[in-house]
PDB file of N, CA and C in Angstrom:
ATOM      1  N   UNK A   1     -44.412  45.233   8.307  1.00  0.00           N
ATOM      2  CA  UNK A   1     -45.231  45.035   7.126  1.00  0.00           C
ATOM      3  C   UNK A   1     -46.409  46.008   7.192  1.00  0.00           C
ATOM      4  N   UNK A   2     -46.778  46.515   6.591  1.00  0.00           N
ATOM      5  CA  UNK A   2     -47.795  47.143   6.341  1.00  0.00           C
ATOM      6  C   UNK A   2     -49.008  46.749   6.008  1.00  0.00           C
ATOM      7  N   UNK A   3     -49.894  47.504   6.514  1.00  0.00           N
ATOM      8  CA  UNK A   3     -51.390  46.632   6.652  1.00  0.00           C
ATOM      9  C   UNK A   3     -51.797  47.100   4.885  1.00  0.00           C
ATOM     10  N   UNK A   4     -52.933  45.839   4.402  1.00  0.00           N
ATOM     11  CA  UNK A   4     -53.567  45.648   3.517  1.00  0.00           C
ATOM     12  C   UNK A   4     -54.695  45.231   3.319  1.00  0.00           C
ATOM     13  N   UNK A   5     -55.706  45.670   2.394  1.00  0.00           N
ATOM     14  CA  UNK A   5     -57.049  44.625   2.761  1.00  0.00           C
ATOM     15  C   UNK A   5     -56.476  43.575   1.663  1.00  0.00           C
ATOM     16  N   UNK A   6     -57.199  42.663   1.562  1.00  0.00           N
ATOM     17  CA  UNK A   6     -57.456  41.075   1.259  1.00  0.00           C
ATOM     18  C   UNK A   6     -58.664  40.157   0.751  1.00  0.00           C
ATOM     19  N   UNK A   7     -58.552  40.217  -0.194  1.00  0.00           N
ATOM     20  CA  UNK A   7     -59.738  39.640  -0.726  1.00  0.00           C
ATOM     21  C   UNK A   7     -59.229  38.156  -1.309  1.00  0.00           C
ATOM     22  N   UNK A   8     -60.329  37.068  -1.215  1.00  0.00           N
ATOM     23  CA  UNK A   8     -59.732  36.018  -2.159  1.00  0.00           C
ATOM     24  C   UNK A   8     -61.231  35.685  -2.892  1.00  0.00           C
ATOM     25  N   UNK A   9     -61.444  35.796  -3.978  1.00  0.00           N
ATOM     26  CA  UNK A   9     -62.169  35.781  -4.943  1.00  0.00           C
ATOM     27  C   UNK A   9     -62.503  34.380  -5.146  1.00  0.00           C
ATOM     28  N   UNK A  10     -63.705  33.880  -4.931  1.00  0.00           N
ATOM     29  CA  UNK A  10     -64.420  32.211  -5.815  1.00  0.00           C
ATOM     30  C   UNK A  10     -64.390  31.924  -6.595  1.00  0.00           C
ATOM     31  N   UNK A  11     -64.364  33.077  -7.692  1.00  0.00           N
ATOM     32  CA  UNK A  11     -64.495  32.696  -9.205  1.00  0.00           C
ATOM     33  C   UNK A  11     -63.466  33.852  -9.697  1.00  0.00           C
ATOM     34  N   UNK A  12     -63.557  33.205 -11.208  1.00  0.00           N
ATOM     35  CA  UNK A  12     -62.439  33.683 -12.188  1.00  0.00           C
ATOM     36  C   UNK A  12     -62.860  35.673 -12.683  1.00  0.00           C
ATOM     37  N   UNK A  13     -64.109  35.289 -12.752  1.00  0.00           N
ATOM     38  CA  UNK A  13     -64.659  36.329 -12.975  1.00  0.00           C
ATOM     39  C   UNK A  13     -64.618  38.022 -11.478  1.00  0.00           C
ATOM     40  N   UNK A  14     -64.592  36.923 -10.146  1.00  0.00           N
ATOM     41  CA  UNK A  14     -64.383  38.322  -9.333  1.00  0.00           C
ATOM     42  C   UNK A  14     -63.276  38.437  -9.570  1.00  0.00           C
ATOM     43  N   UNK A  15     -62.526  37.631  -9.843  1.00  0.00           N
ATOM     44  CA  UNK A  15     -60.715  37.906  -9.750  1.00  0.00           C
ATOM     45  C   UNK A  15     -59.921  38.802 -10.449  1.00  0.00           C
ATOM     46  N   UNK A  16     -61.221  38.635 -11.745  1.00  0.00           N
ATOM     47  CA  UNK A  16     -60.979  39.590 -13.095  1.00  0.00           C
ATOM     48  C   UNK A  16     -61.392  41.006 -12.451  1.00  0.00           C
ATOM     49  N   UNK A  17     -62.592  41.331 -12.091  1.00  0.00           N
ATOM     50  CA  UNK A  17     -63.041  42.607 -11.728  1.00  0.00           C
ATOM     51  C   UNK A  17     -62.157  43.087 -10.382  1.00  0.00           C
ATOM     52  N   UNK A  18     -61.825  42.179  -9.498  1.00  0.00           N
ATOM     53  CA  UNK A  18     -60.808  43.052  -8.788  1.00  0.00           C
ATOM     54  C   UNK A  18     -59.563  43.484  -9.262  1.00  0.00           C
ATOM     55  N   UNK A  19     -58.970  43.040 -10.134  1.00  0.00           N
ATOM     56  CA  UNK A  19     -57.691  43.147 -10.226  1.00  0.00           C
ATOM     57  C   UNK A  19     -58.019  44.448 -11.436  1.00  0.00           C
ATOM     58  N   UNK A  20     -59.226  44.476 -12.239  1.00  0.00           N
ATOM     59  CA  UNK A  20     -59.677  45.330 -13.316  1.00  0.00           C
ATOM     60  C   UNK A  20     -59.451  46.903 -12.622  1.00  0.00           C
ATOM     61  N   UNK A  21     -60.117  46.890 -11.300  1.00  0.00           N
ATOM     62  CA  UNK A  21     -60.555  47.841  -9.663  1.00  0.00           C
ATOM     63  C   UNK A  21     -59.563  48.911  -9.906  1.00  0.00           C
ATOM     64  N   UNK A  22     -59.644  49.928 -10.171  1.00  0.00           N
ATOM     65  CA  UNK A  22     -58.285  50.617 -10.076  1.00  0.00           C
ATOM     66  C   UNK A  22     -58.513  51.273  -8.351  1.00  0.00           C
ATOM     67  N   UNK A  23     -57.628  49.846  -7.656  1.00  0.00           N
ATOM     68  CA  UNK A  23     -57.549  50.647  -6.133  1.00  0.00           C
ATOM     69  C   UNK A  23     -56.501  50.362  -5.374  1.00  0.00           C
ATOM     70  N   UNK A  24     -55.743  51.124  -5.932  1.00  0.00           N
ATOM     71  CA  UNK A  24     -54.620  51.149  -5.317  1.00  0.00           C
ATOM     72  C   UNK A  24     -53.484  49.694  -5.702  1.00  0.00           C
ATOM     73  N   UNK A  25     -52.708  49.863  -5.384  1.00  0.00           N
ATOM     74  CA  UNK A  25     -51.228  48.989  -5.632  1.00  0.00           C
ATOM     75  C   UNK A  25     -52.332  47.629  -5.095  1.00  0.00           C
ATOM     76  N   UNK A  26     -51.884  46.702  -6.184  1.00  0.00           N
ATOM     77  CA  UNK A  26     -52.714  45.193  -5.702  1.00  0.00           C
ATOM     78  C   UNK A  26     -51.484  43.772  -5.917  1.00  0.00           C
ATOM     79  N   UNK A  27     -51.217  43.346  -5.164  1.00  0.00           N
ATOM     80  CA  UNK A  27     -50.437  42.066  -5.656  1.00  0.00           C
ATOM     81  C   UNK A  27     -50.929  40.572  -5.951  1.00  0.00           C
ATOM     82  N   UNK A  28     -50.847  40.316  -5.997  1.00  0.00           N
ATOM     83  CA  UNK A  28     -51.148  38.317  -6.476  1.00  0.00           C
ATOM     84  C   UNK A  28     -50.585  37.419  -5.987  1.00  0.00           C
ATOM     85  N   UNK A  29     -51.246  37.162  -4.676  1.00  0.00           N
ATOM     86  CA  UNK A  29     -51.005  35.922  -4.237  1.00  0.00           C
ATOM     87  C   UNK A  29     -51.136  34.092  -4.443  1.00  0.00           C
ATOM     88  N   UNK A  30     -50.612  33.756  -5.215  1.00  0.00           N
ATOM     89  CA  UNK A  30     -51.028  32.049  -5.465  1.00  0.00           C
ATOM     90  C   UNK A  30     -50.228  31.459  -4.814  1.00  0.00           C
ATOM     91  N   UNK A  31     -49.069  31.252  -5.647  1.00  0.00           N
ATOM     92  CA  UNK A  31     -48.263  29.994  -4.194  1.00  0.00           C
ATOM     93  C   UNK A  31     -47.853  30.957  -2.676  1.00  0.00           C
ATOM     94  N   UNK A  32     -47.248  32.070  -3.031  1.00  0.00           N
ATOM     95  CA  UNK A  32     -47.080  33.105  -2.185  1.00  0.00           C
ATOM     96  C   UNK A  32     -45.702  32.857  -1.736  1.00  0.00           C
ATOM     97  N   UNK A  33     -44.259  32.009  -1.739  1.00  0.00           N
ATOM     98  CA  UNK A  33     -43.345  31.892  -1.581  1.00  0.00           C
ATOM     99  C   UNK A  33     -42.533  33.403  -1.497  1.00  0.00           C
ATOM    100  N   UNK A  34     -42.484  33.399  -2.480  1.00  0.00           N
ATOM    101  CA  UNK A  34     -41.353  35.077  -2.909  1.00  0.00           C
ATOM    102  C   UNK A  34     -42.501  36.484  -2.655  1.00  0.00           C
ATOM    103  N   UNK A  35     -43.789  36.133  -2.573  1.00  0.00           N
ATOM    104  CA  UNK A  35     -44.499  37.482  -2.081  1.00  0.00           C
ATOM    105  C   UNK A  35     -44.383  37.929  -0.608  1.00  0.00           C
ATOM    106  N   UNK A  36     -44.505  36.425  -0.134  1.00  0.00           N
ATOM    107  CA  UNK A  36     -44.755  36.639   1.343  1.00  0.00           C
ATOM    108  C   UNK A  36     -43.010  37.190   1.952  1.00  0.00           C
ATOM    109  N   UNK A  37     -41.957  36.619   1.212  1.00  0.00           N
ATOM    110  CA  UNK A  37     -40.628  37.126   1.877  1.00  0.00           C
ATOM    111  C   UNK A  37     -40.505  38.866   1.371  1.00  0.00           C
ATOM    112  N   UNK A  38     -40.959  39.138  -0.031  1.00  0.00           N
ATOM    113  CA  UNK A  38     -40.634  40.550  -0.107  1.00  0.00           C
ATOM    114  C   UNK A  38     -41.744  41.422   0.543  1.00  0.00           C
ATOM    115  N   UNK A  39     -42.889  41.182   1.280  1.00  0.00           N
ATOM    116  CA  UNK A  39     -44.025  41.797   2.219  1.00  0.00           C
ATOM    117  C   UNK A  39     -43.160  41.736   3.408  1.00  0.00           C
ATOM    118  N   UNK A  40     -42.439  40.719   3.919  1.00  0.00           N
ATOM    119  CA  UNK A  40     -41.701  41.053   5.212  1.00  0.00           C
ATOM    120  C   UNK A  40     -40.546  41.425   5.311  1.00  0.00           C
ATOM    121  N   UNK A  41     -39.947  41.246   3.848  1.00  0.00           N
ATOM    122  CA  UNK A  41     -38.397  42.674   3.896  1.00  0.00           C
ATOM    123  C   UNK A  41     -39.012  43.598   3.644  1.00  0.00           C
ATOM    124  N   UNK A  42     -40.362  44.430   3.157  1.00  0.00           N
ATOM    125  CA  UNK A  42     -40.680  45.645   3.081  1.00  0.00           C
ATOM    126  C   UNK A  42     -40.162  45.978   1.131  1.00  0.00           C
ATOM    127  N   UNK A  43     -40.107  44.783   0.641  1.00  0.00           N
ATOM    128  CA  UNK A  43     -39.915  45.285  -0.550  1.00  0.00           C
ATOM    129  C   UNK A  43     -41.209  45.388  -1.406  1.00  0.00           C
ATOM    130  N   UNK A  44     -42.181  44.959  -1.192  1.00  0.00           N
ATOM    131  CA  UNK A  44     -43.148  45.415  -1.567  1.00  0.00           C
ATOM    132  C   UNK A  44     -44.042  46.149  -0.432  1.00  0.00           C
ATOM    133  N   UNK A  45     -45.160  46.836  -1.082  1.00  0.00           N
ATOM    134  CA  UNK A  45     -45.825  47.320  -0.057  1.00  0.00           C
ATOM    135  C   UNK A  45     -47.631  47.456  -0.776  1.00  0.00           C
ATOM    136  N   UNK A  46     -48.381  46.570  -1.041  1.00  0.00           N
ATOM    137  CA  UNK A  46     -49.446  47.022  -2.003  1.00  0.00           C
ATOM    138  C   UNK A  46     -50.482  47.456  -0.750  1.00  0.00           C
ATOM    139  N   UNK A  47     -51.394  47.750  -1.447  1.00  0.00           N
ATOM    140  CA  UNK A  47     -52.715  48.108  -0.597  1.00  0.00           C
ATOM    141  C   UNK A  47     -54.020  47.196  -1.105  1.00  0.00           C
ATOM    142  N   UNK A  48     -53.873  46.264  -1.841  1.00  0.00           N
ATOM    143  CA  UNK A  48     -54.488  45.140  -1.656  1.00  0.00           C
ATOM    144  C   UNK A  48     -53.791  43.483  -1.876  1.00  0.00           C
ATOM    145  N   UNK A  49     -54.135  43.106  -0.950  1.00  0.00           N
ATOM    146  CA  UNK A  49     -52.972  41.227  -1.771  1.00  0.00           C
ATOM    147  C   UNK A  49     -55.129  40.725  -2.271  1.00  0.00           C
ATOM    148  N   UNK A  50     -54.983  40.116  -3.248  1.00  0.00           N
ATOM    149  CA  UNK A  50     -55.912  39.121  -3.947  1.00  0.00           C
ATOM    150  C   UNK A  50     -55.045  37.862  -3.896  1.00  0.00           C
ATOM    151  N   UNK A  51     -56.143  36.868  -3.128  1.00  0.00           N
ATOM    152  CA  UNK A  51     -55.382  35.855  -3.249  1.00  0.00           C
ATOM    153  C   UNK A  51     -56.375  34.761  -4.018  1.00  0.00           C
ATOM    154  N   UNK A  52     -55.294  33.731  -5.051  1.00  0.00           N
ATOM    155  CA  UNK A  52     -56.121  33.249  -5.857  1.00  0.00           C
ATOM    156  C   UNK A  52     -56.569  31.411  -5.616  1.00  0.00           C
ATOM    157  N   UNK A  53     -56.153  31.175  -4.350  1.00  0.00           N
ATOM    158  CA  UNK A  53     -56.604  30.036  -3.880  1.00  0.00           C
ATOM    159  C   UNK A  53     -57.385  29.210  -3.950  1.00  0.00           C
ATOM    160  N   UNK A  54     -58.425  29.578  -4.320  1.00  0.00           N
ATOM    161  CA  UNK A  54     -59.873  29.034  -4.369  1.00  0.00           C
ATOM    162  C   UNK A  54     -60.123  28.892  -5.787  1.00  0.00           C
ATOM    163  N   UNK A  55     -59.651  29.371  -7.053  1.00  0.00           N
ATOM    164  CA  UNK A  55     -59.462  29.371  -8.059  1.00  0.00           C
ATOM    165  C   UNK A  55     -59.384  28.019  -8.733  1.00  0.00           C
ATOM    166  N   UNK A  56     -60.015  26.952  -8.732  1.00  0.00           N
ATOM    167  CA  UNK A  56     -59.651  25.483  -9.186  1.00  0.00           C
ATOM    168  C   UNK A  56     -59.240  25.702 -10.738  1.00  0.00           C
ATOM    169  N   UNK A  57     -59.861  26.775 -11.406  1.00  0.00           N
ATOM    170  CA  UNK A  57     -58.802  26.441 -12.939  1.00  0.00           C
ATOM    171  C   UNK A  57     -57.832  27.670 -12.603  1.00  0.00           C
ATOM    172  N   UNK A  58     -57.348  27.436 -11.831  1.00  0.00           N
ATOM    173  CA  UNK A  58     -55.699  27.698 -12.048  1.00  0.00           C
ATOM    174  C   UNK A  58     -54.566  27.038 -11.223  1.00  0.00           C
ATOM    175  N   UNK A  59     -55.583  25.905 -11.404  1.00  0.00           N
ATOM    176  CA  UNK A  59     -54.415  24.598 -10.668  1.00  0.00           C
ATOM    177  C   UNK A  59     -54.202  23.712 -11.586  1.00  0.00           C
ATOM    178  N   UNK A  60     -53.403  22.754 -11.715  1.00  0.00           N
ATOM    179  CA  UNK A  60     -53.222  21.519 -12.177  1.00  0.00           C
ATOM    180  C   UNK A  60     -52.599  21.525 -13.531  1.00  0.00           C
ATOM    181  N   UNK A  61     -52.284  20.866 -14.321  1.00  0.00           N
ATOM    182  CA  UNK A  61     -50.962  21.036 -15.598  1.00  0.00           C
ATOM    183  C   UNK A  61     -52.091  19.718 -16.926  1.00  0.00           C
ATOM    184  N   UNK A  62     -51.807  20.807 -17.746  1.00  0.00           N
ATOM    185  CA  UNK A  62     -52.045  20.130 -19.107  1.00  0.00           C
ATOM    186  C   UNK A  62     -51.168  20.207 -20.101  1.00  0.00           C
ATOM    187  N   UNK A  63     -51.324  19.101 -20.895  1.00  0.00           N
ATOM    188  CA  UNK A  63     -50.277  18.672 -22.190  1.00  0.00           C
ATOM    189  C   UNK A  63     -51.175  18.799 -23.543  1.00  0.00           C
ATOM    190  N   UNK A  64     -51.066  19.637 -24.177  1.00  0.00           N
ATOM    191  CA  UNK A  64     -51.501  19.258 -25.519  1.00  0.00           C
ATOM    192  C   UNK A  64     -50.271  19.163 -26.658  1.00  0.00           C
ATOM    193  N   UNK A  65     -50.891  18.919 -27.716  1.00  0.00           N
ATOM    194  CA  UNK A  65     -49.561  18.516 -29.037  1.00  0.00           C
ATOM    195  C   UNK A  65     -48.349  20.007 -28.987  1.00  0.00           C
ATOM    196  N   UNK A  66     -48.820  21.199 -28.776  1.00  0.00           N
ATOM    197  CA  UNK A  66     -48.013  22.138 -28.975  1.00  0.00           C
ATOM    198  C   UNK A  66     -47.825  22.706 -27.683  1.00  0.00           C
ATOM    199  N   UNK A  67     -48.285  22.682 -26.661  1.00  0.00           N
ATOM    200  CA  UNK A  67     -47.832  23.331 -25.125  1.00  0.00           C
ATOM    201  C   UNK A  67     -48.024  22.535 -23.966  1.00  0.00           C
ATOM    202  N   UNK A  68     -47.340  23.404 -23.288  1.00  0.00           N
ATOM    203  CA  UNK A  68     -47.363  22.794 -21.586  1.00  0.00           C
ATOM    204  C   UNK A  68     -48.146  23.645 -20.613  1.00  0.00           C
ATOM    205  N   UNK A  69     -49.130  23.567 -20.610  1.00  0.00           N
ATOM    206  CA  UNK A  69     -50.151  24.767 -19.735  1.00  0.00           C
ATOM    207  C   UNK A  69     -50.121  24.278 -17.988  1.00  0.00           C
ATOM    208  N   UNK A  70     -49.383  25.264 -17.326  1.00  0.00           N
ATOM    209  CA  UNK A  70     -49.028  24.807 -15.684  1.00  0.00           C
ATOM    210  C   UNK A  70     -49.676  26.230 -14.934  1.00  0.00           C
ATOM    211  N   UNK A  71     -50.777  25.901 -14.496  1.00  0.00           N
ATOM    212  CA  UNK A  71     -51.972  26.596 -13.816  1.00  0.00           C
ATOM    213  C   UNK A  71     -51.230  27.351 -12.745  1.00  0.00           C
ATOM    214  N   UNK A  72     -51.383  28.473 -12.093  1.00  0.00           N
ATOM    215  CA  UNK A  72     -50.674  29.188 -11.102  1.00  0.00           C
ATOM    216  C   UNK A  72     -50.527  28.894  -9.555  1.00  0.00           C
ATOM    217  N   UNK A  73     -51.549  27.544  -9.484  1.00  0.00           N
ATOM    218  CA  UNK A  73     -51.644  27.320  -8.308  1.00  0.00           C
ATOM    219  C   UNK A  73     -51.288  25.810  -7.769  1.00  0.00           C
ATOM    220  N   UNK A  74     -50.393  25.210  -9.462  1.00  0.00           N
ATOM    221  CA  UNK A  74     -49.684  24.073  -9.342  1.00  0.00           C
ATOM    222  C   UNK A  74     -48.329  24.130  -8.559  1.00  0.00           C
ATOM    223  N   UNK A  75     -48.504  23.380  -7.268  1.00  0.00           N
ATOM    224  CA  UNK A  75     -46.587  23.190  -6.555  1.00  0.00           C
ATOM    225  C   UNK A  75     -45.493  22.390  -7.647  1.00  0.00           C
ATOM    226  N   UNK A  76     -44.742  23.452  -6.951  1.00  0.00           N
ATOM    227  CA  UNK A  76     -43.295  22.457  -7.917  1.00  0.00           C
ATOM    228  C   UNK A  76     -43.327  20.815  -7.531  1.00  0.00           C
ATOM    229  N   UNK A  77     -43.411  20.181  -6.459  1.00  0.00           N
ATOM    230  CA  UNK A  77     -43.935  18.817  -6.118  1.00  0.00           C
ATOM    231  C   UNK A  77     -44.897  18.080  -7.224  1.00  0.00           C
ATOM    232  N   UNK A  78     -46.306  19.055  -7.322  1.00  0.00           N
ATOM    233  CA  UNK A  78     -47.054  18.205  -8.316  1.00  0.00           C
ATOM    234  C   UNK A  78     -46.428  18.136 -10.054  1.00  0.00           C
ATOM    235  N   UNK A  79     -45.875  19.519 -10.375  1.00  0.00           N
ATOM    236  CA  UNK A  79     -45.075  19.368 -11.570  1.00  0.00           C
ATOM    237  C   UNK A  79     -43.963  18.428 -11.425  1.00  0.00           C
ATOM    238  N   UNK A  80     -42.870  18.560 -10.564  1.00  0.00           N
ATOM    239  CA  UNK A  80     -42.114  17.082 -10.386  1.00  0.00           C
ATOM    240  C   UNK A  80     -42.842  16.139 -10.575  1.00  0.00           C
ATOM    241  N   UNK A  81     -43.746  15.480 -10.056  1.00  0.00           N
ATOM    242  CA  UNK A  81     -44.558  13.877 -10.336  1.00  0.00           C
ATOM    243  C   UNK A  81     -45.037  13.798 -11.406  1.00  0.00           C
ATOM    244  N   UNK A  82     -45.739  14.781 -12.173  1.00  0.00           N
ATOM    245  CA  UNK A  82     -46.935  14.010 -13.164  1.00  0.00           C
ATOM    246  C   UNK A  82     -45.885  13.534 -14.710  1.00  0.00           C
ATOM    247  N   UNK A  83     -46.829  11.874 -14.724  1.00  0.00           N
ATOM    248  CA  UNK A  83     -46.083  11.668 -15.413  1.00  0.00           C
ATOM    249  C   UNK A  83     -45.913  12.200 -16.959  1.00  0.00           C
ATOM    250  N   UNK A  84     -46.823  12.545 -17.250  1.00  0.00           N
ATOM    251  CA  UNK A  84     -46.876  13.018 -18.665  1.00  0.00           C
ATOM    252  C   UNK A  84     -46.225  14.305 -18.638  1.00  0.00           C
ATOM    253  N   UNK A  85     -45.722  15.073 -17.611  1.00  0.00           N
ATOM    254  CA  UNK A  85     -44.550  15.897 -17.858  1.00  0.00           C
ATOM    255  C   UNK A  85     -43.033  14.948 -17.864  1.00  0.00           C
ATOM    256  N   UNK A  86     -42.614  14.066 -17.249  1.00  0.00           N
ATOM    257  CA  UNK A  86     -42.058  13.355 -16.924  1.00  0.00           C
ATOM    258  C   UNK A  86     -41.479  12.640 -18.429  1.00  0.00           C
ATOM    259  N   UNK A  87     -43.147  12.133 -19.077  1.00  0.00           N
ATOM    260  CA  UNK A  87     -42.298  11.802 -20.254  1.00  0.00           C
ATOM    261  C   UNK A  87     -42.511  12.181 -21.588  1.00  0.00           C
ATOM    262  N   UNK A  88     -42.760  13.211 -21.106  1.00  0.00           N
ATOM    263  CA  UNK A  88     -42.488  14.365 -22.614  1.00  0.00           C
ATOM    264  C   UNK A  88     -41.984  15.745 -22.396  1.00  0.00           C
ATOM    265  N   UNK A  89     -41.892  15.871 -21.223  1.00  0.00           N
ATOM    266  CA  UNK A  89     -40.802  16.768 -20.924  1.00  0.00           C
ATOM    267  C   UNK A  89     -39.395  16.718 -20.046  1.00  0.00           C
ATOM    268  N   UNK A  90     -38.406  15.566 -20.362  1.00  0.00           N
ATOM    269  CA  UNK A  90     -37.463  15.023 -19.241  1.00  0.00           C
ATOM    270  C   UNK A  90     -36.482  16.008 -19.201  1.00  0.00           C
TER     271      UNK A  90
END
Protein backbone atom coordinates (compact mmCIF):
# COMPACT_ATOMS: atom_id res chain seq x y z
CA UNK A 1 0.00 0.00 0.00
CA UNK A 2 1.27 3.14 -0.45
CA UNK A 3 1.79 5.79 1.99
CA UNK A 4 -0.77 8.77 2.31
CA UNK A 5 -1.38 11.69 4.52
CA UNK A 6 -4.75 11.64 6.44
CA UNK A 7 -6.74 14.02 7.69
CA UNK A 8 -10.18 13.58 9.47
CA UNK A 9 -11.94 16.84 9.59
CA UNK A 10 -14.54 18.01 12.83
CA UNK A 11 -16.68 19.83 10.88
CA UNK A 12 -18.58 19.86 7.64
CA UNK A 13 -17.02 22.88 6.63
CA UNK A 14 -13.09 21.54 6.89
CA UNK A 15 -14.31 18.59 5.00
CA UNK A 16 -15.61 20.91 2.35
CA UNK A 17 -12.26 22.89 2.06
CA UNK A 18 -10.21 19.79 1.99
CA UNK A 19 -11.74 17.94 -0.46
CA UNK A 20 -12.22 21.72 -2.40
CA UNK A 21 -7.74 21.48 -1.86
CA UNK A 22 -6.61 20.66 -5.19
CA UNK A 23 -3.83 18.19 -3.69
CA UNK A 24 -3.42 15.54 -5.21
CA UNK A 25 -5.67 12.23 -5.71
CA UNK A 26 -7.96 12.32 -2.34
CA UNK A 27 -10.39 9.46 -1.40
CA UNK A 28 -13.33 9.28 1.16
CA UNK A 29 -13.30 7.35 3.82
CA UNK A 30 -16.74 6.76 5.89
CA UNK A 31 -17.65 3.25 6.43
CA UNK A 32 -14.34 2.28 4.64
CA UNK A 33 -15.36 -1.46 3.75
CA UNK A 34 -14.58 -1.49 -0.15
CA UNK A 35 -11.84 1.45 0.29
CA UNK A 36 -9.84 -0.23 2.68
CA UNK A 37 -9.86 -3.73 0.39
CA UNK A 38 -9.05 -1.73 -2.93
CA UNK A 39 -5.93 0.34 -0.82
CA UNK A 40 -4.64 -3.23 -0.10
CA UNK A 41 -5.12 -4.82 -3.64
CA UNK A 42 -3.36 -1.64 -4.85
CA UNK A 43 -6.39 -0.65 -6.78
CA UNK A 44 -6.48 2.54 -5.63
CA UNK A 45 -3.64 4.61 -4.75
CA UNK A 46 -4.63 8.43 -3.55
CA UNK A 47 -2.31 10.79 -1.85
CA UNK A 48 -4.72 11.84 0.63
CA UNK A 49 -7.65 9.44 2.44
CA UNK A 50 -10.12 12.24 4.41
CA UNK A 51 -11.85 10.47 6.71
CA UNK A 52 -15.34 11.51 7.62
CA UNK A 53 -15.93 9.98 11.05
CA UNK A 54 -16.37 12.60 13.26
CA UNK A 55 -18.92 14.12 11.01
CA UNK A 56 -22.27 13.61 13.23
CA UNK A 57 -24.54 14.99 10.28
CA UNK A 58 -23.60 12.40 8.18
CA UNK A 59 -24.86 9.73 10.29
CA UNK A 60 -28.20 8.52 11.02
CA UNK A 61 -31.42 8.13 8.47
CA UNK A 62 -34.39 10.42 7.96
CA UNK A 63 -37.92 9.98 6.50
CA UNK A 64 -39.76 12.75 5.13
CA UNK A 65 -43.16 12.60 2.88
CA UNK A 66 -41.00 12.41 -0.41
CA UNK A 67 -37.43 10.80 0.55
CA UNK A 68 -35.28 8.56 2.40
CA UNK A 69 -32.13 10.59 3.45
CA UNK A 70 -29.34 7.74 4.79
CA UNK A 71 -26.28 9.83 6.07
CA UNK A 72 -22.81 8.27 4.91
CA UNK A 73 -21.83 7.16 8.08
CA UNK A 74 -25.07 5.04 8.75
CA UNK A 75 -24.16 0.89 9.05
CA UNK A 76 -26.22 -1.40 7.11
CA UNK A 77 -27.18 -2.85 10.83
CA UNK A 78 -28.65 0.58 11.86
CA UNK A 79 -30.61 0.85 8.41
CA UNK A 80 -31.77 -2.85 8.96
CA UNK A 81 -33.41 -1.85 12.50
CA UNK A 82 -34.98 1.49 12.31
CA UNK A 83 -38.32 1.14 12.36
CA UNK A 84 -39.67 3.76 10.27
CA UNK A 85 -37.59 2.34 7.44
CA UNK A 86 -39.02 -0.94 8.29
CA UNK A 87 -42.43 0.37 7.86
CA UNK A 88 -42.44 2.44 5.05
CA UNK A 89 -39.92 0.98 3.32
CA UNK A 90 -40.42 -3.11 3.54
Amino acid sequence: MKAFAYAAPKTLKEATALLEDNWGKTEILAGGTDLITSLKQRLVAPDRLVSLRHLRELKGIKVSRSALRIGALTTLGELASDKTVQAQFP
